[in-house]
C-alpha atoms as a PDB file:
ATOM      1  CA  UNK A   1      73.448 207.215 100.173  1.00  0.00           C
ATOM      2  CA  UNK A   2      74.387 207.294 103.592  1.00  0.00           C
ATOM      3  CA  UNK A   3      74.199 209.803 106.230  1.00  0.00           C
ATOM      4  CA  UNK A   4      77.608 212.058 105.995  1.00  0.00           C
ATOM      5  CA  UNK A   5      76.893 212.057 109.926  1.00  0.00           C
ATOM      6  CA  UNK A   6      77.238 208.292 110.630  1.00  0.00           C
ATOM      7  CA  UNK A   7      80.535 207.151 112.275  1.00  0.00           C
ATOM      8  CA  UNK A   8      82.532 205.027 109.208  1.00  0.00           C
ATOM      9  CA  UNK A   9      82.462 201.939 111.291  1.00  0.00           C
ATOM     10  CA  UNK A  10      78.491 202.438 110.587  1.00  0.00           C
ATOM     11  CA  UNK A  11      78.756 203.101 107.050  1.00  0.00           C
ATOM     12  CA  UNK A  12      80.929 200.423 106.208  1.00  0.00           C
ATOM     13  CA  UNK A  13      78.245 198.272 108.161  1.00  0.00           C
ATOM     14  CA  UNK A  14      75.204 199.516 105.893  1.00  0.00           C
ATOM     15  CA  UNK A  15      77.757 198.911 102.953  1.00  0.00           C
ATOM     16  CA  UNK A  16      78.119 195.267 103.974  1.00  0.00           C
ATOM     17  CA  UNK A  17      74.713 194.583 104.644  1.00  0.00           C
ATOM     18  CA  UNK A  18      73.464 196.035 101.521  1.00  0.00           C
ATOM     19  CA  UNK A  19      75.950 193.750  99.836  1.00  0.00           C
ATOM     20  CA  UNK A  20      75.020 190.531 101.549  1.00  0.00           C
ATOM     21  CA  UNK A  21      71.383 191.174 100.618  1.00  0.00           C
ATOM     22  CA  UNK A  22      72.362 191.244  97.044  1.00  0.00           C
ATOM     23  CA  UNK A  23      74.671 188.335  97.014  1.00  0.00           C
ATOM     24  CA  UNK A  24      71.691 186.770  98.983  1.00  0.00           C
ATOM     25  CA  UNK A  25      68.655 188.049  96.190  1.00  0.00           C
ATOM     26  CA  UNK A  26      71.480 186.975  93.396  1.00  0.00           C
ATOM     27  CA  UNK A  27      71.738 183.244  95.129  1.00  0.00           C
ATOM     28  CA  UNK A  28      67.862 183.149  95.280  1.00  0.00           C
ATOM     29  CA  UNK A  29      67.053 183.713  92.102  1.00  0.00           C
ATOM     30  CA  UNK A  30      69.724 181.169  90.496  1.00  0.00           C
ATOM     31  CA  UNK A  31      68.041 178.590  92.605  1.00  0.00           C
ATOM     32  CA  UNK A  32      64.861 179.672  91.464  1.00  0.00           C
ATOM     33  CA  UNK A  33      66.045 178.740  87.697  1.00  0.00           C
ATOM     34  CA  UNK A  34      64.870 175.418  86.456  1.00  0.00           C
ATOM     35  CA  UNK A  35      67.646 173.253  87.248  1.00  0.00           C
ATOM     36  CA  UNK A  36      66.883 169.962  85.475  1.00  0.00           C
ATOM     37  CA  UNK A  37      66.313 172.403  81.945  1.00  0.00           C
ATOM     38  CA  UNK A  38      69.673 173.631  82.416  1.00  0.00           C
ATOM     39  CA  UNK A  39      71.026 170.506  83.056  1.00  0.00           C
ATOM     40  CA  UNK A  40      68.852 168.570  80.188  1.00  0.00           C
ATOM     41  CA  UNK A  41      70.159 171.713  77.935  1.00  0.00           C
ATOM     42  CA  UNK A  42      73.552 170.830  78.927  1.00  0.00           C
ATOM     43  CA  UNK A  43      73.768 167.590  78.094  1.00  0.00           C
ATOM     44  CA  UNK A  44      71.949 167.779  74.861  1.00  0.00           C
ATOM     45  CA  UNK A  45      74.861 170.224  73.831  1.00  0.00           C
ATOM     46  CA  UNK A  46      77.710 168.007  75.150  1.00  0.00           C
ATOM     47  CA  UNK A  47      75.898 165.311  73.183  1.00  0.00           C
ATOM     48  CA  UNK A  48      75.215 167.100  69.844  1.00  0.00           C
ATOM     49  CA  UNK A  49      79.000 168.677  69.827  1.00  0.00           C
ATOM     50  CA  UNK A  50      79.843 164.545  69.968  1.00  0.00           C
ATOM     51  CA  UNK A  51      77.821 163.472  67.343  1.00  0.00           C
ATOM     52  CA  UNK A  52      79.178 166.277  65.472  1.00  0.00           C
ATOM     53  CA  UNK A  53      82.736 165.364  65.313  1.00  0.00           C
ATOM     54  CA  UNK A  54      82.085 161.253  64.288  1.00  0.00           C
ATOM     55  CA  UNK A  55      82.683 160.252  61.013  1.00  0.00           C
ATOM     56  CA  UNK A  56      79.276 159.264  58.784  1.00  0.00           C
ATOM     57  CA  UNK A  57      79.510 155.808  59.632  1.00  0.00           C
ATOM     58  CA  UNK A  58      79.129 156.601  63.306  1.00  0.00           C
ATOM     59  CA  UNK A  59      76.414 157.396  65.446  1.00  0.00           C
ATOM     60  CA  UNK A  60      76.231 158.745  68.876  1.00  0.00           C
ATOM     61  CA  UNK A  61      74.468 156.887  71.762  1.00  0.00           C
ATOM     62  CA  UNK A  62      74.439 156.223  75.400  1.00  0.00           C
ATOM     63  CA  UNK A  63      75.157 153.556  77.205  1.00  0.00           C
ATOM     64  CA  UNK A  64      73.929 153.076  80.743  1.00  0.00           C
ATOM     65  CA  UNK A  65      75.072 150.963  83.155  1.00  0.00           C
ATOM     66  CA  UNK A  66      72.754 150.001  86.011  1.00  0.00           C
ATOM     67  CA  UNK A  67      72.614 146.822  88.515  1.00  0.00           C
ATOM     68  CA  UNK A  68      75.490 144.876  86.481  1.00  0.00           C
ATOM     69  CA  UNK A  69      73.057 145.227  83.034  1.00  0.00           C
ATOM     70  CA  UNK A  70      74.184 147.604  80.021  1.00  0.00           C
ATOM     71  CA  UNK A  71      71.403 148.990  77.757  1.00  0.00           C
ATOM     72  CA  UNK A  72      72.384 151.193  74.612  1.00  0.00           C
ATOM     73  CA  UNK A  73      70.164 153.857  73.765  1.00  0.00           C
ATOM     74  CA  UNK A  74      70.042 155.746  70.472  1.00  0.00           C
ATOM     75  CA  UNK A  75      68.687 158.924  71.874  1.00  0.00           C
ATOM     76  CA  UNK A  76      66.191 161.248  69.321  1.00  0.00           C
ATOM     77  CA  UNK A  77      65.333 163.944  72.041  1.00  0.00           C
ATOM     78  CA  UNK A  78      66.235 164.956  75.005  1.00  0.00           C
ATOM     79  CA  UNK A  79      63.707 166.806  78.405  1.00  0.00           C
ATOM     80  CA  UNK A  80      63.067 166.805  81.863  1.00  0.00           C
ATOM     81  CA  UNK A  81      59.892 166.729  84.157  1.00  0.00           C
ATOM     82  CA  UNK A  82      59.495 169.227  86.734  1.00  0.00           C
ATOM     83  CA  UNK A  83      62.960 170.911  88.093  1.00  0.00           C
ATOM     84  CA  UNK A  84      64.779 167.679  88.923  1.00  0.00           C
ATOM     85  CA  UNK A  85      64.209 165.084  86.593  1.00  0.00           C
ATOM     86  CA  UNK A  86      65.784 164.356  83.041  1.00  0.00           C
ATOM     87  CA  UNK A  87      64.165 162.868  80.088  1.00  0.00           C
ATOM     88  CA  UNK A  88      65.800 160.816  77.213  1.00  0.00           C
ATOM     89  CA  UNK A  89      63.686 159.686  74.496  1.00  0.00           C
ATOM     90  CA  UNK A  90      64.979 157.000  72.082  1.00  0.00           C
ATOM     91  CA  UNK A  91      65.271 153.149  70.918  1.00  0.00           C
ATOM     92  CA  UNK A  92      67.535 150.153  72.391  1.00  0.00           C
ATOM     93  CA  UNK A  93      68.983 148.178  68.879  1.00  0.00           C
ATOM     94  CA  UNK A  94      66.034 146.330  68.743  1.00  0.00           C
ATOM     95  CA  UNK A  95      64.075 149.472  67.647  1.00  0.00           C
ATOM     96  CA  UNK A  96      62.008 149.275  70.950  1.00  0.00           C
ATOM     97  CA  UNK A  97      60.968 152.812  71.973  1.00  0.00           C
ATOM     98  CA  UNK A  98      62.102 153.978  75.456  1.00  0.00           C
ATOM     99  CA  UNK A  99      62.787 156.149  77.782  1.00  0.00           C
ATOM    100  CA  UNK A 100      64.937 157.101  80.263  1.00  0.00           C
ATOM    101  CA  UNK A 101      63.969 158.825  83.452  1.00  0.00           C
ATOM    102  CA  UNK A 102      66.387 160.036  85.847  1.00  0.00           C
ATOM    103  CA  UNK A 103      66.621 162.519  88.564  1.00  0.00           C
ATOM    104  CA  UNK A 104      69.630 165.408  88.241  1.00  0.00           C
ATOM    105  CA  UNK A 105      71.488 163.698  91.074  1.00  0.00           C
ATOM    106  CA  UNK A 106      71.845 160.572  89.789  1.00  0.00           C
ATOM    107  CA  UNK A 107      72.739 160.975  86.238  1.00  0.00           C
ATOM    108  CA  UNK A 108      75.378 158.504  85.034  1.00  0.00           C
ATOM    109  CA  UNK A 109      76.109 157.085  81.478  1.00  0.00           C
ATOM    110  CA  UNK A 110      78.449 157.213  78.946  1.00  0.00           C
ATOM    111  CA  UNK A 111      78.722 158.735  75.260  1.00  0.00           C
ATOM    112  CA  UNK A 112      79.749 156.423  73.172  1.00  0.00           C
ATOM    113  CA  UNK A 113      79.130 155.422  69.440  1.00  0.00           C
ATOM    114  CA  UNK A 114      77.217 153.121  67.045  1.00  0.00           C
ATOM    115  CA  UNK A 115      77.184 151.899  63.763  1.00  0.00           C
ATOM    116  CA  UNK A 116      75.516 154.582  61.899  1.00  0.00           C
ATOM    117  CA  UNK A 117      73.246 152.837  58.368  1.00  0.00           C
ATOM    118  CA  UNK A 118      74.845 153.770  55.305  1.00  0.00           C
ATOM    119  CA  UNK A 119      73.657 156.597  53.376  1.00  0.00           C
ATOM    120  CA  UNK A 120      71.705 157.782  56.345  1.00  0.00           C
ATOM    121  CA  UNK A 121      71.837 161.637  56.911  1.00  0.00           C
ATOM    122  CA  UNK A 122      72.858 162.597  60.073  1.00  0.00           C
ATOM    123  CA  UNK A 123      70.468 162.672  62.737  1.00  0.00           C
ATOM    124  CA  UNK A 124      69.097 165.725  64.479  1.00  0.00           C
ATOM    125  CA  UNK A 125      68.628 165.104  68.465  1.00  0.00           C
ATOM    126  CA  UNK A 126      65.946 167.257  69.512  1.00  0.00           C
ATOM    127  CA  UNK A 127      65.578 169.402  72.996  1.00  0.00           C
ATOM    128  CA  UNK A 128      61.966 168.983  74.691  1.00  0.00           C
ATOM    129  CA  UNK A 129      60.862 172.519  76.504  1.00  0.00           C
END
């Protein structure tokens, strides 16, 4: 690798350079990764392992609480835009489609749960690539 001729204080040098650099290349490419897919991924698992432990007559939803309003939404799919931006595609109670755009450094709501119609089958929330 190195030359058996160096003085050690150089080797070890070389060794800790070559090191850095691949910490450094290791660093580069995680930020390279789509970050708002990971995080949309995330959060469509944290959400789907919660609707998976309510009883039938539950639902899960989100609630988000903005400039002193609170709007419910019964989420069908989850996405993002770009590498910063999270989608949430749904319906408020009123059966009113919407959705939900927010950027991965302000996302803030709560899982919580809704009636759930009788004899419905559970419902699959879907992950938009």
């Amino acid at each position: 690798m190195y030359n058996m001729d160096m003085p050690k204080s150089l080797k070890r040098t070389l060794a800790d350079a070559q090191s850095n650099q691949e910490k450094f290349l290791d660093a580069m490419s995680v930020t390279a990764e789509n970050k708002a897919k990971i995080i949309a991924s995330k959060i469509h698992t944290a959400i789907t392992d919660f609707q998976s432990q309510l009883p039938d007559d539950e639902d899960v939803a989100l609630s988000i609480v903005q400039f002193g309003s609170n709007t419910t939404i019964l989420v069908y799919s989850i996405g993002y835009i770009g590498n910063n931006l999270i989608v949430f595609y749904g319906e408020d109670s009123q059966d009113t489609p919407m959705e939900l755009i927010q950027h991965i450094s302000q996302l803030n709501f709560l899982i919580t749960t809704i009636p759930q119609t009788p004899d419905a089958p559970k419902r699959k929330i879907g992950f938009e690539e």
